[in-house]
Protein backbone atom coordinates (compact mmCIF):
# COMPACT_ATOMS: atom_id res chain seq x y z
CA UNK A 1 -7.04 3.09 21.05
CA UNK A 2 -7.95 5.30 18.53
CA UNK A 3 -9.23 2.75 15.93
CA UNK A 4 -11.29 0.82 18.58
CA UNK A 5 -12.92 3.92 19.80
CA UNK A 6 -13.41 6.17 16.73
CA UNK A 7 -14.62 3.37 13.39
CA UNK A 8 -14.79 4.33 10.50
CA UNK A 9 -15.54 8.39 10.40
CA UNK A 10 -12.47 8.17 13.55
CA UNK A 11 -10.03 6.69 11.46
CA UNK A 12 -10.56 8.36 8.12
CA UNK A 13 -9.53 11.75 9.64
CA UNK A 14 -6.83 10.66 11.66
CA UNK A 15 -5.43 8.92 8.29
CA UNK A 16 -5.78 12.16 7.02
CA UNK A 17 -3.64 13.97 9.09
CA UNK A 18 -1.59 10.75 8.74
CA UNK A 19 -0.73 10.73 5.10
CA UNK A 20 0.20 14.55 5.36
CA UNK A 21 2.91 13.80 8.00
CA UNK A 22 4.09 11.15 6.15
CA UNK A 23 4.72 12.92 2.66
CA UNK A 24 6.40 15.50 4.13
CA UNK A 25 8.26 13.67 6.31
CA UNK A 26 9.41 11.27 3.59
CA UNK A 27 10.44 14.20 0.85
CA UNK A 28 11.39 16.97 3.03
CA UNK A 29 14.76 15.17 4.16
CA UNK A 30 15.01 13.59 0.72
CA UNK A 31 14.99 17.08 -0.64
CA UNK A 32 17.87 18.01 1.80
CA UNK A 33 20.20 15.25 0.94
CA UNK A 34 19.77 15.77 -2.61
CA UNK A 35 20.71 19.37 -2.50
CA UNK A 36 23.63 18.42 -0.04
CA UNK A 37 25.12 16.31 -2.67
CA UNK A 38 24.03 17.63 -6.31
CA UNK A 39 22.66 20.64 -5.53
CA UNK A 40 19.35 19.82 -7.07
CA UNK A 41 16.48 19.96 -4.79
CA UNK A 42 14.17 17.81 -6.63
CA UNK A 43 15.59 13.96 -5.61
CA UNK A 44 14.24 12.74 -8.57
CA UNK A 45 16.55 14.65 -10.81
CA UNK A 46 19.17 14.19 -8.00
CA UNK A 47 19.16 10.88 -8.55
CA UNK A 48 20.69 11.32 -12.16
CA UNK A 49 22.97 14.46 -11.38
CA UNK A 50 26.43 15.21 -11.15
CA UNK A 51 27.87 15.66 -7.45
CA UNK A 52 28.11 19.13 -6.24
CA UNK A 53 32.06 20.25 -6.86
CA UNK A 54 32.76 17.45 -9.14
CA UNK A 55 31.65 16.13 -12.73
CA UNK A 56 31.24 12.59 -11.85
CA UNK A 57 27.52 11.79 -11.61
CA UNK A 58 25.74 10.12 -8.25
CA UNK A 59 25.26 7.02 -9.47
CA UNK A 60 29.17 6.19 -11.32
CA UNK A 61 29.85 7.17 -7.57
CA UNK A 62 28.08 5.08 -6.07
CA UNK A 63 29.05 2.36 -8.15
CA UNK A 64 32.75 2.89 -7.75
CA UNK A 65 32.81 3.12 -4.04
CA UNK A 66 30.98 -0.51 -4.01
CA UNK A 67 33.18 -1.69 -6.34
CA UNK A 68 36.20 -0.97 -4.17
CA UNK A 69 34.31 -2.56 -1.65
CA UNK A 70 33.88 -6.05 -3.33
CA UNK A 71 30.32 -5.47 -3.97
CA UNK A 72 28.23 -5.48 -7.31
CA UNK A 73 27.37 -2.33 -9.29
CA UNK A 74 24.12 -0.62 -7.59
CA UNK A 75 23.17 0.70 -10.87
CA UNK A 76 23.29 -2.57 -12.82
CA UNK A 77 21.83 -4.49 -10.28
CA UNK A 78 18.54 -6.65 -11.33
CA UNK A 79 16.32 -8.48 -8.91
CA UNK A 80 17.31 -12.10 -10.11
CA UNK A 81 15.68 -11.56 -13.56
CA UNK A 82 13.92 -9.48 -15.75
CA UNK A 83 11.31 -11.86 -15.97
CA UNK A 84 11.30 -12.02 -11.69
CA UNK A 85 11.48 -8.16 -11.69
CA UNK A 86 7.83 -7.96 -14.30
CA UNK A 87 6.30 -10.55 -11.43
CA UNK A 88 6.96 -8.84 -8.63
CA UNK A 89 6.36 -5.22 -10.10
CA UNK A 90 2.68 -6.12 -11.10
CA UNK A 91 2.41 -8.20 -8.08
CA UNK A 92 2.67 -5.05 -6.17
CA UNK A 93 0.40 -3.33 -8.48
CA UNK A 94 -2.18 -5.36 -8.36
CA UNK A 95 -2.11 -6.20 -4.53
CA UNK A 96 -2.42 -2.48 -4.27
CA UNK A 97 -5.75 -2.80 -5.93
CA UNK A 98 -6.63 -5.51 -3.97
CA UNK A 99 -6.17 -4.99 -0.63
CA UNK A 100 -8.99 -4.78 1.44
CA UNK A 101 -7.99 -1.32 3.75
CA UNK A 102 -7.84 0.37 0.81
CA UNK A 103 -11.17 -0.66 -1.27
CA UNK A 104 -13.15 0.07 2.48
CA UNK A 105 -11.89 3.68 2.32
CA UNK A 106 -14.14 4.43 -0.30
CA UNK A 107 -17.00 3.89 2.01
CA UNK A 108 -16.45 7.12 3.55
CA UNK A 109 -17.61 9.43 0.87
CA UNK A 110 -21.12 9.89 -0.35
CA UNK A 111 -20.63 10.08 -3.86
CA UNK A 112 -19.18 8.18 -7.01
CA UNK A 113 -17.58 11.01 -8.11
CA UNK A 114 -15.96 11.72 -4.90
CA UNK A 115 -14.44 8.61 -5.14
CA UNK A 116 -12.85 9.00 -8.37
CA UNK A 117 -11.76 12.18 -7.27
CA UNK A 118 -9.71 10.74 -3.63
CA UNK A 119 -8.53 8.60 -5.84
CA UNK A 120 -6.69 10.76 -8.40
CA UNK A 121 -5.59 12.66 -5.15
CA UNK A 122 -4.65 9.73 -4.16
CA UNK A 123 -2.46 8.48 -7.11
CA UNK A 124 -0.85 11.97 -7.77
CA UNK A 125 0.58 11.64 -4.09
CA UNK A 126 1.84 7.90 -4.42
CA UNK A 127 3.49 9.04 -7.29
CA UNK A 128 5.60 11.39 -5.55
CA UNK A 129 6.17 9.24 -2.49
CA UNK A 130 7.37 6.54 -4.96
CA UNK A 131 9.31 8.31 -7.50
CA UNK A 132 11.11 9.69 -4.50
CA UNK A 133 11.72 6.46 -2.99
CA UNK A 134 14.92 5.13 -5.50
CA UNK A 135 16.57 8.83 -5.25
CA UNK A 136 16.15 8.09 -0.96
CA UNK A 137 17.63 3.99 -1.75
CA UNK A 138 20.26 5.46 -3.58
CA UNK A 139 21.38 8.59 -1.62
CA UNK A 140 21.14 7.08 1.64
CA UNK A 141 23.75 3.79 0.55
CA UNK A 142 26.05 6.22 -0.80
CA UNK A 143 26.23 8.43 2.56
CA UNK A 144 26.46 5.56 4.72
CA UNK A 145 29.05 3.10 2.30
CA UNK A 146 31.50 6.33 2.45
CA UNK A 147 31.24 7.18 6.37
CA UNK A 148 31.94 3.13 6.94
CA UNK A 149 34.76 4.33 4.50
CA UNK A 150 36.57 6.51 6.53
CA UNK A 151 38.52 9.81 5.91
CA UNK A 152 41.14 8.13 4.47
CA UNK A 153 39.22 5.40 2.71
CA UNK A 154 40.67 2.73 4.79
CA UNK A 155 37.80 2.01 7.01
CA UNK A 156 36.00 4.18 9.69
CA UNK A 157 38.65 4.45 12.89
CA UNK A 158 35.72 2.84 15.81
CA UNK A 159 36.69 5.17 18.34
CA UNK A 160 35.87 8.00 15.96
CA UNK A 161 32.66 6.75 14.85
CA UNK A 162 29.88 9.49 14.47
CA UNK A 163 27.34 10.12 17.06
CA UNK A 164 24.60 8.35 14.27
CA UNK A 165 26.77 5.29 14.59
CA UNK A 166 26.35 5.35 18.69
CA UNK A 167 22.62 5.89 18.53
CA UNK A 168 21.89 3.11 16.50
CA UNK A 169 24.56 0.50 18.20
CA UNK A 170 22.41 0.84 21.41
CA UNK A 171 18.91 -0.29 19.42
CA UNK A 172 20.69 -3.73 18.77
CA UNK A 173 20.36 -3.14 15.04
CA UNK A 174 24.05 -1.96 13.87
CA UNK A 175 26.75 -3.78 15.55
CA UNK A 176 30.46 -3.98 14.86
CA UNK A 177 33.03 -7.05 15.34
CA UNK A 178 36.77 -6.15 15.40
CA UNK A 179 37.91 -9.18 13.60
CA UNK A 180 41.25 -8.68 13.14
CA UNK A 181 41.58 -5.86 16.16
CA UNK A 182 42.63 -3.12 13.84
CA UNK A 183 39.92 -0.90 15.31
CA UNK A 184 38.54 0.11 12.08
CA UNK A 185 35.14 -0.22 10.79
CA UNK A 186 35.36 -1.84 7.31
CA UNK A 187 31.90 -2.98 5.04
CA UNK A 188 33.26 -4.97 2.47
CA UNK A 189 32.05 -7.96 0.49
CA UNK A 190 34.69 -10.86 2.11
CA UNK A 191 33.87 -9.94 5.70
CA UNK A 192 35.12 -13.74 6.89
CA UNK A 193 38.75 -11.66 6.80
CA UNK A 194 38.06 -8.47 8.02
CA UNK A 195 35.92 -6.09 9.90
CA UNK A 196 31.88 -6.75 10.17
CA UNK A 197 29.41 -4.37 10.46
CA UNK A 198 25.94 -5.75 10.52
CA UNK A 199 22.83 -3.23 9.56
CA UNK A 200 19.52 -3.93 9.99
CA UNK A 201 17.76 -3.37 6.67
CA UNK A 202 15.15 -1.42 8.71
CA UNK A 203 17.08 1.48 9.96
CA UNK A 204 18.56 2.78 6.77
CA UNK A 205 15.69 5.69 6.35
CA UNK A 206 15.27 6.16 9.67
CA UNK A 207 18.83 6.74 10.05
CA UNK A 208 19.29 8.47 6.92
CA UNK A 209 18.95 11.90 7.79
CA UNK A 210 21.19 11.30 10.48
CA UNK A 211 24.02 10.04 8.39
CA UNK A 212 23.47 12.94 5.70
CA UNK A 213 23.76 15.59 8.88
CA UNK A 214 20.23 17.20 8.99
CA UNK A 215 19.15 19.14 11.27
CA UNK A 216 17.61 17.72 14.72
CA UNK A 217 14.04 18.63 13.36
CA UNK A 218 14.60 17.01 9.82
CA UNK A 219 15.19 13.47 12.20
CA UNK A 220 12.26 14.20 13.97
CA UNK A 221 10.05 14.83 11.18
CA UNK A 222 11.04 11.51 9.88
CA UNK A 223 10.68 9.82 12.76
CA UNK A 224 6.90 11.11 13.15
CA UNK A 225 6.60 10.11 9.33
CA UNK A 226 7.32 6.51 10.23
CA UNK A 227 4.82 6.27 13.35
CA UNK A 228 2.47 7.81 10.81
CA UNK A 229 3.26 5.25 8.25
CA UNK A 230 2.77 2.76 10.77
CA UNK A 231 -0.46 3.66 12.35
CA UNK A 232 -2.48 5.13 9.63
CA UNK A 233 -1.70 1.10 7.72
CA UNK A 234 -2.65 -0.13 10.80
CA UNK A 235 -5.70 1.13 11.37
CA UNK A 236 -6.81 0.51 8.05
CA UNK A 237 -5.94 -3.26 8.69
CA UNK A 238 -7.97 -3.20 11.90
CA UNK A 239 -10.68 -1.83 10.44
CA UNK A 240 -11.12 -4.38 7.95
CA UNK A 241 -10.70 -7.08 10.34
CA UNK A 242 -13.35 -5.65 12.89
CA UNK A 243 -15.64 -5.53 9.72
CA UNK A 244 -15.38 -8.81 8.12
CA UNK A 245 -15.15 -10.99 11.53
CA UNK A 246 -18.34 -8.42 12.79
CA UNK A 247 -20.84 -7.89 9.30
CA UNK A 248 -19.74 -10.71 7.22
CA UNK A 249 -18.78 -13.68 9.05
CA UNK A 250 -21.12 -12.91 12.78
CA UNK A 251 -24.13 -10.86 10.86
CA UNK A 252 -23.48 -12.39 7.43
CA UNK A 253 -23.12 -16.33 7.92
CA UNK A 254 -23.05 -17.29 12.16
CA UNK A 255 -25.19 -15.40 14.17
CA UNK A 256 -28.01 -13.33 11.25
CA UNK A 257 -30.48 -12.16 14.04
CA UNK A 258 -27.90 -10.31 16.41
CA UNK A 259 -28.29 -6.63 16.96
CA UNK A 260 -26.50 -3.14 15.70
CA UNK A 261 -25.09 -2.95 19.56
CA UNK A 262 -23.84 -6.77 19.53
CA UNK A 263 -22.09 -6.42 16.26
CA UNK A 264 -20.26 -3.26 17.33
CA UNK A 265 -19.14 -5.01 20.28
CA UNK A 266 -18.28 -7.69 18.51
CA UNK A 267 -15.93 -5.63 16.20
CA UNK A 268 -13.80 -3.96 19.06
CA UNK A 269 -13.48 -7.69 20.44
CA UNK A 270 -12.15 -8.37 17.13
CA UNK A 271 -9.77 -5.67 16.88
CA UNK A 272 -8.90 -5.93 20.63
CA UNK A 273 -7.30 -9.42 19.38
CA UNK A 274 -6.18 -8.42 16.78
CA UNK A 275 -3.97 -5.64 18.00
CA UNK A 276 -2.46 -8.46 20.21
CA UNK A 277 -1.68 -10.58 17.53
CA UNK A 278 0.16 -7.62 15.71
CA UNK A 279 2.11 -6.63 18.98
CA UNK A 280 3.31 -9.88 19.21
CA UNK A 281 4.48 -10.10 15.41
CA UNK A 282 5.99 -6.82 15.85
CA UNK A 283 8.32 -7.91 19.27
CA UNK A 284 8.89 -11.24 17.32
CA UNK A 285 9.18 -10.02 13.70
CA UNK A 286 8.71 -12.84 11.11
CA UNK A 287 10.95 -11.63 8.45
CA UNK A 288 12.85 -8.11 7.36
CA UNK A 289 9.58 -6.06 7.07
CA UNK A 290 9.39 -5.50 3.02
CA UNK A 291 9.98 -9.13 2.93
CA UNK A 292 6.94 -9.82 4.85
CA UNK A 293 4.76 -6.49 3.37
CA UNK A 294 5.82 -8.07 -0.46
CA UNK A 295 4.20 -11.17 1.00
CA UNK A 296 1.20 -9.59 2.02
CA UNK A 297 0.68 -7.58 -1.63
CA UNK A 298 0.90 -10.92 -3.16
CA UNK A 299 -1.98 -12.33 -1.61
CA UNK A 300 -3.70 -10.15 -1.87
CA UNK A 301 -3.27 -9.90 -5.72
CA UNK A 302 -4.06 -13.71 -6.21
CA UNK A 303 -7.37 -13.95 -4.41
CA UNK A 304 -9.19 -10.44 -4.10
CA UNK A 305 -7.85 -8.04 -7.18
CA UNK A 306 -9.04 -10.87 -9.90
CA UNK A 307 -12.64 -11.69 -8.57
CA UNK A 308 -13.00 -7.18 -8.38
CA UNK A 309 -11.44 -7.07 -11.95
CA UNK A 310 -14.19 -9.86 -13.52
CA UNK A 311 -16.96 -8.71 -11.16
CA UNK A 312 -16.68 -5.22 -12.85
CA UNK A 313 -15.82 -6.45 -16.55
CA UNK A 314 -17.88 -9.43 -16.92
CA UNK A 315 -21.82 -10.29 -16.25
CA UNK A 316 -20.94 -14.23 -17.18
CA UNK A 317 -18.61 -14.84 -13.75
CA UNK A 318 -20.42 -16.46 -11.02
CA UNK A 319 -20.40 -16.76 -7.50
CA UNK A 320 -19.24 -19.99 -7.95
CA UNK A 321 -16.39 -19.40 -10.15
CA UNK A 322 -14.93 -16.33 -7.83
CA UNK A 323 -14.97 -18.58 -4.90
CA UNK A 324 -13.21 -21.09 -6.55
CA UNK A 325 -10.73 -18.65 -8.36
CA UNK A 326 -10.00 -17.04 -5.12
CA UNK A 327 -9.39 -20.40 -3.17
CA UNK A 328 -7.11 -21.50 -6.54
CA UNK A 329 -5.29 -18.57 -6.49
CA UNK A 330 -5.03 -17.72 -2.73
CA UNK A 331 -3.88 -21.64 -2.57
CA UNK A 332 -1.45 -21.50 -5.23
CA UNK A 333 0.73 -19.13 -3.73
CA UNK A 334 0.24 -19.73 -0.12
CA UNK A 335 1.88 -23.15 -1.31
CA UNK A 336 4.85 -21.83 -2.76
CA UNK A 337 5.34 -19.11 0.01
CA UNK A 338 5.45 -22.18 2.32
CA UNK A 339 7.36 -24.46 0.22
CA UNK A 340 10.06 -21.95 -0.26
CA UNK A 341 9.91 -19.48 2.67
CA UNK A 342 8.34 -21.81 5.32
CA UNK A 343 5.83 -20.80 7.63
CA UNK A 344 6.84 -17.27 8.39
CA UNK A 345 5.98 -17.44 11.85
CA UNK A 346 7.11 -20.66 12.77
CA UNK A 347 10.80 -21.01 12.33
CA UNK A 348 12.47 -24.36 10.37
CA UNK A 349 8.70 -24.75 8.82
CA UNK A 350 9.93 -25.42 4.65
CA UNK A 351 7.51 -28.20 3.36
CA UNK A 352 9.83 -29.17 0.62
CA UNK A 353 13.20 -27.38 1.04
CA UNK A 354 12.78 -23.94 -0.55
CA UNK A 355 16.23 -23.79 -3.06
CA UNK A 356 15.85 -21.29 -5.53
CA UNK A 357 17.01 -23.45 -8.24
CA UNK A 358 13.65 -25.27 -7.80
CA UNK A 359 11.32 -21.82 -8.06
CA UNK A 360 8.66 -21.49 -10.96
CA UNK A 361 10.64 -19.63 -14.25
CA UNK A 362 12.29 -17.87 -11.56
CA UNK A 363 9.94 -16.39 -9.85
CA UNK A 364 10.80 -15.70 -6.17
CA UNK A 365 8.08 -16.30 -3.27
CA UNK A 366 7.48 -12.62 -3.02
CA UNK A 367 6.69 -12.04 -6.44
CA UNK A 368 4.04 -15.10 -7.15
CA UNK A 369 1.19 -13.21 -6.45
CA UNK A 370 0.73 -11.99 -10.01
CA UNK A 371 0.77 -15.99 -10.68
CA UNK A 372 -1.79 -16.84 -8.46
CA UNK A 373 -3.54 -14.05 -9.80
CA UNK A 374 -3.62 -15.38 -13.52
CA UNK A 375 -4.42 -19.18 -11.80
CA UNK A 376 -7.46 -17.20 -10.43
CA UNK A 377 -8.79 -16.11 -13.46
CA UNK A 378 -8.48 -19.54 -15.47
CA UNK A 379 -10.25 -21.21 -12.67
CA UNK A 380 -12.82 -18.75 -12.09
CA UNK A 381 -13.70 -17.95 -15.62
CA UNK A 382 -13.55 -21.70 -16.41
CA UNK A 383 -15.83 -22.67 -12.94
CA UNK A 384 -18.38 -20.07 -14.44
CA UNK A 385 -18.55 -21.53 -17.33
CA UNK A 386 -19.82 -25.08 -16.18
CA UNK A 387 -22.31 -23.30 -13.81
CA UNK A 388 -25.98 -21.43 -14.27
CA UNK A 389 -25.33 -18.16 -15.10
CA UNK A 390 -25.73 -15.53 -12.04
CA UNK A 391 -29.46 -13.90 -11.54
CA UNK A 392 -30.16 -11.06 -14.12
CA UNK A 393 -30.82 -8.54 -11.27
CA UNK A 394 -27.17 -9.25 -10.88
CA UNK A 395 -26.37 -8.52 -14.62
CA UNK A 396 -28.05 -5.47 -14.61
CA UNK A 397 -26.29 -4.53 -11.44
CA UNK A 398 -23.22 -5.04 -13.68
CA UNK A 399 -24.58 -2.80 -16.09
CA UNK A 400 -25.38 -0.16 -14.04
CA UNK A 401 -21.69 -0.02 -12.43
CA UNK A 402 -20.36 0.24 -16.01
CA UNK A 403 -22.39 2.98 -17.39
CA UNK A 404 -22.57 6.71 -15.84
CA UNK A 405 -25.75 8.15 -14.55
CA UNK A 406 -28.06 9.30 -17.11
CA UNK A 407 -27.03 7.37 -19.96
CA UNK A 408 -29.37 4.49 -21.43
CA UNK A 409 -26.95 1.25 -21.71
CA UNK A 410 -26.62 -0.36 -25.71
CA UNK A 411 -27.30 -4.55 -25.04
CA UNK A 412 -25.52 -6.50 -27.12
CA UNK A 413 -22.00 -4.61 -27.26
């Protein structure tokens, strides 16, 4: 409601007011389980610490309990390959850059130096949120793998499960199966033989605090971080909808002559449908939601980050060649999505039978965007070469971005 009625100014103070929920909310409780189990309160440094009363560090912890359990060490764990890991890391990275809620936010502010400075703000509070975010992966599997284990390491007795446990088995997204009718809760690797517990991926922060014993506010607080989380993305996303189907696509190409009032209207339409589109994704989800995010990064890494990167850094791409290299990249790993994930929307859609054996070097469907993105730049620096070279107003456009106010440019470097 919000996003419809408020635009642009609307939504950049409400994502304000947003963000700040959502840091604390995200390091506040990770600050309380770290000191709950090593005493340090910075999770970052938790993370590598010895547990409080004992001289065996978090992590060798960790690792042992799993073990026990059948499972693979968490600390030596690797996503598939190194090689996999580098893709999907810069995929990220780049999508980041790319995607097209984010580059609108710097509409807001009048200057270029305002700019740079949100965006240092900006970048000194991902970095917290993100360095915090293995310390909260880590902490939050060890708390829950040694509930499930019990007091006496056997496996949690059912009837004395914690009130956590009970809150989440009515959501549908923990259950438990008595498979052999011992009454204990076991997680282990084999579960054909014994116990199952199924979690939803999605729950684990949410219930994290809970698990860890926080107080009733601490829960809260992260509960209000994840609406934030939620809403302040969304209407970022529904912004740039409104804007593109509205100015560029209505104004831009379709309809040139229509008026401020029309295209307005036309914008709420736009996000009116949208919103419906997204409620119906969100009752029907696609795919575990980090799945489905990683997804999202990636395309946006092969078709918009590449064509920003050479409109900034070279005057010789055309229009052209970024078309093309956005359509080649955007095309390149739509394609493999589908051929290995199907159609996430549609279930039993595979074009060829995604089996990992068959991926590129490797490379998983949710890390191909930094592919696509080097297939865009060989097709768009290649397209500009066979084609006129753009208009020099736009060269000295080009120019102008490059060098700071006040400073006469040196041709020829």
């Amino acid at each position: 409601v919000y996003a419809v009625l408020g635009g642009m100014k609307g939504i950049t103070y409400t994502q304000i007011a947003q963000y700040c929920v959502l840091i604390f909310a995200f390091t506040i409780p990770a600050i309380f389980i770290s000191l709950n189990l090593t005493g340090n309160p910075l999770p970052q440094l938790g993370l590598g610490s010895t547990l409080i009363g004992s001289d065996t560090y978090l992590l060798d912890k960790l690792d042992l309990v799993l073990q026990d359990l059948g499972f693979a060490q968490y600390s030596t764990q690797e996503r598939l390959s190194k090689l996999n890991m580098f893709a999907y890391t810069l995929s990220l990275m780049i999508g980041t850059a790319g995607l097209p809620h984010v580059i609108i936010r710097f509409f807001t502010v009048p200057k270029v130096s305002d700019a740079r400075k949100s965006a240092g703000w900006a970048l000194l509070f991902i970095a917290i949120l993100y360095t915090t975010a293995p310390a909260v992966s880590g902490m939050a599997r060890l708390n829950l793998v040694d509930t499930l284990a019990g007091r006496d390491g056997g496996g949690l007795v059912y009837d004395e499960r914690p009130q956590w446990f009970k809150n989440w088995e009515k959501t549908g997204l923990l259950e438990f199966e008595d498979k052999n009718g011992d009454g204990r809760v076991t997680h282990v690797a084999d579960s054909a033989v014994n116990e199952m517990v199924t979690i939803d991926r999605d729950i684990i922060v949410l219930a994290n605090p809970e698990i860890a014993r926080l107080p009733n506010w601490v829960i809260a607080l992260v509960a209000a971080g994840g609406l934030a989380a939620a809403l302040s993305t969304a209407a970022g996303l529904l912004l740039a909808i409104s804007s593109a189907i509205s100015h560029d696509l209505l104004k831009g190409v379709f309809t040139p002559g229509i008026s401020e009032k029309q295209e307005l209207l036309a914008s709420r339409i736009a996000m009116a449908v949208a919103i419906g589109f997204a409620g119906y994704l969100g009752l029907n989800p696609p795919d575990f939601a980090a799945g489905t995010v990683a997804l999202a990064f990636g395309l946006a890494a092969s078709s918009l980050f590449p064509a920003l990167m050479l409109g900034i850094f070279s005057k010789r791409v055309t229009k052209e060649g970024a078309i093309a290299g956005m359509l080649a990249g955007l095309g390149a790993t739509l394609c493999y999505v589908f051929q290995h994930k199907g159609i996430m929307f549609i279930p039993g859609t595979e074009f060829m039978g995604g089996m990992q054996e068959n991926w590129f070097l490797g490379i998983e469907p949710n890390a191909f965007g930094a592919v696509g993105a080097l297939v865009n730049v060989i097709v768009a620096v290649t397209v500009s070469r066979v084609t006129a070279e753009p208009p020099s107003e736009v060269q000295e456009l080009v120019e102008h971005i490059r060098v700071p106010s006040g400073v006469v440019p040196t041709h020829g470097r």
